[in-house]
C-alpha atoms as a PDB file:
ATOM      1  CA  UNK A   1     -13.921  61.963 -14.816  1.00  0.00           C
ATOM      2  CA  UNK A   2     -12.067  64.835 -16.268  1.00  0.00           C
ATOM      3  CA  UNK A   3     -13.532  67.799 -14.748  1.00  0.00           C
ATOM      4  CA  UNK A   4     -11.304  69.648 -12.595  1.00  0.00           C
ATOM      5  CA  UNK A   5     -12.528  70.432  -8.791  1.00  0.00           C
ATOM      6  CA  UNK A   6     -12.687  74.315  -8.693  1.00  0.00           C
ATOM      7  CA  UNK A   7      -9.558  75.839  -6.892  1.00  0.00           C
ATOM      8  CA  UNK A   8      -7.638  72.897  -7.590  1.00  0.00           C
ATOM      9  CA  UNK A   9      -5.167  72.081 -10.570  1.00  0.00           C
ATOM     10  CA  UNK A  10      -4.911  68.819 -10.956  1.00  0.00           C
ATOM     11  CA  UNK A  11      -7.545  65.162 -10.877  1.00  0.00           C
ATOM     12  CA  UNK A  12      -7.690  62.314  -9.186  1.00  0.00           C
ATOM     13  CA  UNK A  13      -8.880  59.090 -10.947  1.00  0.00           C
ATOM     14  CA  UNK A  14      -7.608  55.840 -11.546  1.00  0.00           C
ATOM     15  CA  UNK A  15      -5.290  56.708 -14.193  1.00  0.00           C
ATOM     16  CA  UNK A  16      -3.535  58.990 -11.260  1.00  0.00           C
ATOM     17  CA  UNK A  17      -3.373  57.152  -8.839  1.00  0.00           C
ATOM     18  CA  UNK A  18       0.366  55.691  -7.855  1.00  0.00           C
ATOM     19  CA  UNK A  19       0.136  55.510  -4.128  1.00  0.00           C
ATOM     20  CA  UNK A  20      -0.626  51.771  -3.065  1.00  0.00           C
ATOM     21  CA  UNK A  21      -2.588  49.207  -4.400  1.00  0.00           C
ATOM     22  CA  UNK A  22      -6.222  49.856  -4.171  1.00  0.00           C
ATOM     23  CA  UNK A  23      -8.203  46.791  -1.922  1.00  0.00           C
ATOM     24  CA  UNK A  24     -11.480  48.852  -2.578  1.00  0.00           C
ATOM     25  CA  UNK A  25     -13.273  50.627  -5.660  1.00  0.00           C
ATOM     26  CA  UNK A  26     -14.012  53.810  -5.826  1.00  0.00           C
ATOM     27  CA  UNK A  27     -17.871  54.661  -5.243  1.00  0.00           C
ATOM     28  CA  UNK A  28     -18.339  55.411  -9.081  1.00  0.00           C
ATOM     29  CA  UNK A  29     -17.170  51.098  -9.054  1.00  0.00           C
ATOM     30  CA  UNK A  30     -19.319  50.200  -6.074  1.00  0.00           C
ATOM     31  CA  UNK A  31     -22.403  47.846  -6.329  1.00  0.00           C
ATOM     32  CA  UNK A  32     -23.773  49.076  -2.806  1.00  0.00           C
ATOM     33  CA  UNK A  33     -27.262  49.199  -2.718  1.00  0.00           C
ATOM     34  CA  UNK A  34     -29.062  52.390  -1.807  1.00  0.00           C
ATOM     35  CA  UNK A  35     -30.127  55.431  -3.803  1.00  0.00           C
ATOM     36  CA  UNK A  36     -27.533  57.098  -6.134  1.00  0.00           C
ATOM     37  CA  UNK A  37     -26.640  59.839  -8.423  1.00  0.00           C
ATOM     38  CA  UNK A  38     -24.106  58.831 -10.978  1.00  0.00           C
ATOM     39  CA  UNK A  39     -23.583  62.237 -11.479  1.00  0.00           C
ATOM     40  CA  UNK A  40     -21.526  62.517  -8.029  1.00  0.00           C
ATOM     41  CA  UNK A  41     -19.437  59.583  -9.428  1.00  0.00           C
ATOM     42  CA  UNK A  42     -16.552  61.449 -10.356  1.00  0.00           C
ATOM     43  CA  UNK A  43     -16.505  64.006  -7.358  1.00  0.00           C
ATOM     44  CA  UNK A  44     -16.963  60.854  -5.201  1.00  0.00           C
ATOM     45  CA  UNK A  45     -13.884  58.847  -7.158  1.00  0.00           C
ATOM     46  CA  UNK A  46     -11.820  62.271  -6.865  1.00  0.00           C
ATOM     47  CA  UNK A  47     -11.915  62.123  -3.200  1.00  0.00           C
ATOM     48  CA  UNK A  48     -11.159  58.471  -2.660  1.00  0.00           C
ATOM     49  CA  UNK A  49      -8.580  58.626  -4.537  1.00  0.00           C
ATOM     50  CA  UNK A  50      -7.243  62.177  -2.977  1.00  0.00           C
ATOM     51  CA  UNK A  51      -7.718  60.529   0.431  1.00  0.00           C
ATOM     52  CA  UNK A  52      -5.849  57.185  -0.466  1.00  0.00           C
ATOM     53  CA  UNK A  53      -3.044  58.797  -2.197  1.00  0.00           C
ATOM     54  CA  UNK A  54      -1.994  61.489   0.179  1.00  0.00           C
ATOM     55  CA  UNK A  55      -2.322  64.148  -1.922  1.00  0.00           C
ATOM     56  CA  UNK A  56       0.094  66.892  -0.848  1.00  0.00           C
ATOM     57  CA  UNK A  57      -1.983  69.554  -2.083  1.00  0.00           C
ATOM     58  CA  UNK A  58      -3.182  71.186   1.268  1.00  0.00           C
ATOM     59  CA  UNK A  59      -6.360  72.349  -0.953  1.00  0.00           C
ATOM     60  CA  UNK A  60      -7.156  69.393  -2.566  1.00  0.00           C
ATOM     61  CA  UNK A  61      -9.092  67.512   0.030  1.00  0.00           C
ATOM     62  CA  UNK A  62     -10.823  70.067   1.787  1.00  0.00           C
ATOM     63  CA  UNK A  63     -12.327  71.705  -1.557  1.00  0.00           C
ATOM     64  CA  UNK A  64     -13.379  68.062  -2.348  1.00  0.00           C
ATOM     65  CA  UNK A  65     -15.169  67.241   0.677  1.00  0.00           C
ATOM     66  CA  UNK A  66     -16.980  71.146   0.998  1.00  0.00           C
ATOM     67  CA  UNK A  67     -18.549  69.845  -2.820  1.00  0.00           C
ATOM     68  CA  UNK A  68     -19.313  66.504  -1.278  1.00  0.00           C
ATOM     69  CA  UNK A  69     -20.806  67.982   1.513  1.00  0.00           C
ATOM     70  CA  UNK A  70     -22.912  70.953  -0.776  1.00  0.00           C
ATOM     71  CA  UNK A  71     -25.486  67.641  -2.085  1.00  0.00           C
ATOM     72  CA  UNK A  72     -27.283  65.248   0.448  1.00  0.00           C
ATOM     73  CA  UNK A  73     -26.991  62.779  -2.265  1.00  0.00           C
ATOM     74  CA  UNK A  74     -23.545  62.358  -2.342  1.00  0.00           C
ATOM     75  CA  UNK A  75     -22.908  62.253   0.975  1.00  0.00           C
ATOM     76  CA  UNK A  76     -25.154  59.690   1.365  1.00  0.00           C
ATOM     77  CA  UNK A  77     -23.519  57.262  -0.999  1.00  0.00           C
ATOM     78  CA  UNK A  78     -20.061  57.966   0.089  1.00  0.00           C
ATOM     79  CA  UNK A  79     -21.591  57.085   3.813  1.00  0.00           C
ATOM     80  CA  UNK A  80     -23.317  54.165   2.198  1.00  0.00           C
ATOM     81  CA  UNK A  81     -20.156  52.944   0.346  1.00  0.00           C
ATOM     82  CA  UNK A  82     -18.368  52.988   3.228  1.00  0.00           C
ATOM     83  CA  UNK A  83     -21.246  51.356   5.513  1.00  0.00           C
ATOM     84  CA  UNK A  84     -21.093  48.943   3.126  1.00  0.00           C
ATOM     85  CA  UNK A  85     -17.711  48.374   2.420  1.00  0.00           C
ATOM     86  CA  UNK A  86     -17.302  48.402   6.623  1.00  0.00           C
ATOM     87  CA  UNK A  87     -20.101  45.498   6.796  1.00  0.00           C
ATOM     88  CA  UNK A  88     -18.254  43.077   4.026  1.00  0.00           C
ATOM     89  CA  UNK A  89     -15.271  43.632   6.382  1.00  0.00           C
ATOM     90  CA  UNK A  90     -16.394  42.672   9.535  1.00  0.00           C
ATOM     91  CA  UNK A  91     -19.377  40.306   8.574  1.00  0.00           C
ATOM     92  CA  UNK A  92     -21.991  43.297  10.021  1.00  0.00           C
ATOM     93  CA  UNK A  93     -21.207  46.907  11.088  1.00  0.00           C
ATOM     94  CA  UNK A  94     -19.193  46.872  14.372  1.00  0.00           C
ATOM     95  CA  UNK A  95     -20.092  48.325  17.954  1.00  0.00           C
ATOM     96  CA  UNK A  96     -17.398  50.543  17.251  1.00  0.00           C
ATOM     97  CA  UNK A  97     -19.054  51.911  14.346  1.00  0.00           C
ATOM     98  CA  UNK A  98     -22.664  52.098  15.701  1.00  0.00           C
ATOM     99  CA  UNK A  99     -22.032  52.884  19.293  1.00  0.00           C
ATOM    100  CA  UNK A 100     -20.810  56.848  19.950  1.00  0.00           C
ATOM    101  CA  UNK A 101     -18.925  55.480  23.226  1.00  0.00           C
ATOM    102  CA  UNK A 102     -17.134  52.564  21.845  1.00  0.00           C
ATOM    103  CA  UNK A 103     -16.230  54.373  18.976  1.00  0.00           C
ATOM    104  CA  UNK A 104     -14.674  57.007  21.025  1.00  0.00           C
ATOM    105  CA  UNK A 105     -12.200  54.377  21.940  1.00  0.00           C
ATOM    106  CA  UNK A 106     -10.529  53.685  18.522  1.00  0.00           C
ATOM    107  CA  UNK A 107      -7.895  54.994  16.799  1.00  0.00           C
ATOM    108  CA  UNK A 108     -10.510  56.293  13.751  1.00  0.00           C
ATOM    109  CA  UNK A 109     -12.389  57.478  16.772  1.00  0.00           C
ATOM    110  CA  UNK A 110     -16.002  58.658  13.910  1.00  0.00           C
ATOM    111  CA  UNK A 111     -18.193  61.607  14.938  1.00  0.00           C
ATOM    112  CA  UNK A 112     -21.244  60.755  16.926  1.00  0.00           C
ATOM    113  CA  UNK A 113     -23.007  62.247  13.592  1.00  0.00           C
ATOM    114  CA  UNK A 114     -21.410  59.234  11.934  1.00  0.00           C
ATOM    115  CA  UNK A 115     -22.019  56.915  14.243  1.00  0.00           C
ATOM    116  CA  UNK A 116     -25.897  57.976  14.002  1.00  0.00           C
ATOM    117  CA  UNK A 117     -25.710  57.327   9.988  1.00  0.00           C
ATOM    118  CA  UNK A 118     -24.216  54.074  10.401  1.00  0.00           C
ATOM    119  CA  UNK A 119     -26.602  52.920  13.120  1.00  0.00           C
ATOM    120  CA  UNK A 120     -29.278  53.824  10.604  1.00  0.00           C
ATOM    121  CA  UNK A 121     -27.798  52.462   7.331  1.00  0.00           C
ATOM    122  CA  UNK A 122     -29.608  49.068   7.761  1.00  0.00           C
ATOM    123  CA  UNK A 123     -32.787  50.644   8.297  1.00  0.00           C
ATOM    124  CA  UNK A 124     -33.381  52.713   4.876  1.00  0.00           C
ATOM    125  CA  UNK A 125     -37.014  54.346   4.590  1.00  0.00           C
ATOM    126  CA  UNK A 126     -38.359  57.527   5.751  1.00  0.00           C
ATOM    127  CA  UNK A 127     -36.937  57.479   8.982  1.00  0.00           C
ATOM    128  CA  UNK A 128     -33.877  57.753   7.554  1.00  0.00           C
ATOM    129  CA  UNK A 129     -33.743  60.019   5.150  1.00  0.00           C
ATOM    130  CA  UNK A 130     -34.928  62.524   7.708  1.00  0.00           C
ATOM    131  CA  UNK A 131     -31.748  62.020   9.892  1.00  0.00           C
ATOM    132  CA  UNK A 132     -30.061  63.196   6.860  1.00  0.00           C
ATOM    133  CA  UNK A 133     -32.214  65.998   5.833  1.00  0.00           C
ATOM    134  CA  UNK A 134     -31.372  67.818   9.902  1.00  0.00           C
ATOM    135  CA  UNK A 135     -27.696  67.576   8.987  1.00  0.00           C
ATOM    136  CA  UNK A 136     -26.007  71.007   7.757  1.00  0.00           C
ATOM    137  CA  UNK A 137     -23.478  71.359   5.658  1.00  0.00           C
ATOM    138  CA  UNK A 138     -20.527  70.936   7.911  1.00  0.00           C
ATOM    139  CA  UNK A 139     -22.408  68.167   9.555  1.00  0.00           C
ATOM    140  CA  UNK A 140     -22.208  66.501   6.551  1.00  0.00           C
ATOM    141  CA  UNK A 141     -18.735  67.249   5.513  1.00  0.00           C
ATOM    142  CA  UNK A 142     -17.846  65.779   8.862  1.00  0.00           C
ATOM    143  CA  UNK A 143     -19.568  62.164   7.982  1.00  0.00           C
ATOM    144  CA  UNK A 144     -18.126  62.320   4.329  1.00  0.00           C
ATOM    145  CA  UNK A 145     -14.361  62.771   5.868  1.00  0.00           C
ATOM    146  CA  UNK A 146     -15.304  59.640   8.299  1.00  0.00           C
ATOM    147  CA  UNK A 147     -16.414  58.217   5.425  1.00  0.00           C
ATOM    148  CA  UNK A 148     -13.670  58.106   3.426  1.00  0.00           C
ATOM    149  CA  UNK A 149     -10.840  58.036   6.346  1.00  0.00           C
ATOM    150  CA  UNK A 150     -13.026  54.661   7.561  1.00  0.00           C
ATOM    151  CA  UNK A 151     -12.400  53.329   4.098  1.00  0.00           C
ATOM    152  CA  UNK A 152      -8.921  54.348   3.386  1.00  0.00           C
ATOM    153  CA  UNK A 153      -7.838  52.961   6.940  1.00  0.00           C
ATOM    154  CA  UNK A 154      -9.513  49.412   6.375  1.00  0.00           C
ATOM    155  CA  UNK A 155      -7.612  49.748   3.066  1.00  0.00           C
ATOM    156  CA  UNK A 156      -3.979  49.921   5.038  1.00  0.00           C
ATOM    157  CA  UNK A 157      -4.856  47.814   8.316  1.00  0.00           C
ATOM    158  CA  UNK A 158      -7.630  45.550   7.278  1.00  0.00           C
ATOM    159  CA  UNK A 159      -9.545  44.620  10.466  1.00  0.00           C
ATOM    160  CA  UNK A 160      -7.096  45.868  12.846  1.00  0.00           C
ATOM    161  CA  UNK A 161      -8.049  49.534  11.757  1.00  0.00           C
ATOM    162  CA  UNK A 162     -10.676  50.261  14.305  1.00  0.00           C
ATOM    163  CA  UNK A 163      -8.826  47.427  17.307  1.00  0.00           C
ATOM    164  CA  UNK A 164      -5.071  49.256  17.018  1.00  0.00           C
END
């Protein structure tokens, strides 16, 4: 968990992190199911914890999500970490989650390229994958920032995050 993201000075991890008490692991933590590479771990943890703590590094979280978004892998499990984080929340993924209209009208207001990776998550196989595989790499640093804003905002306002 040491490494240091290139162009940045400084890490994230747990023994950084002062912000506000954590409600959710990191993905490195995370007992999701799905396909993962515990190599991504720490890049993964880095930006959680960038995300949740505010870093005021303008740098820092947009050099973190272009790595995320450089491997398929790990923007799958930080979209699957916070699927299922999302689902253990609300009992199910909500409309607002799934649906590119209704999710329009909430205050995390997810891409529609999100909102197509969530409406798949439950339905893991070949099908899948492929929705993955047609996403570029800004496409998929979109989904891993909705990723980890979904998570950080059910962190601060529980269920209310996607209802404000």
């Amino acid at each position: 968990m040491g490494k240091t993201v290139s162009g940045v000075d400084h890490v994230h991890t747990a023994a950084t992190a002062r912000r506000r008490q954590r409600t959710f692991v990191p993905p490195s933590k995370s007992y999701s199911p799905g396909p993962r590479d515990r190599n991504d771990d720490a890049l993964l943890d880095q930006l959680f914890y960038a995300t949740v703590d505010e870093c005021p590094d303008p740098n820092c979280r947009p050099l973190l999500l272009d790595r995320v978004a450089a491997d398929t892998g790990a923007t799958r499990t930080l979209v699957d970490w916070a699927c299922w984080i999302a689902s253990e929340v609300y009992g199910g993924l909500p409309a607002e989650l799934v649906d590119e209209d209704a999710a329009a009208d909430t205050v995390f207001c997810p891409s529609p390229l999100f909102c197509r990776l969530v409406a798949e998550h439950h339905n893991p196989g070949p099908a899948f994958d492929t929705v993955y595989a047609t996403y570029d790499t800004a496409q998929r640093r979109q989904v891993a920032d909705n990723a980890v804003a979904l998570v950080d905002g059910l962190q601060v306002w529980w269920t209310d995050f996607l209802y404000q």
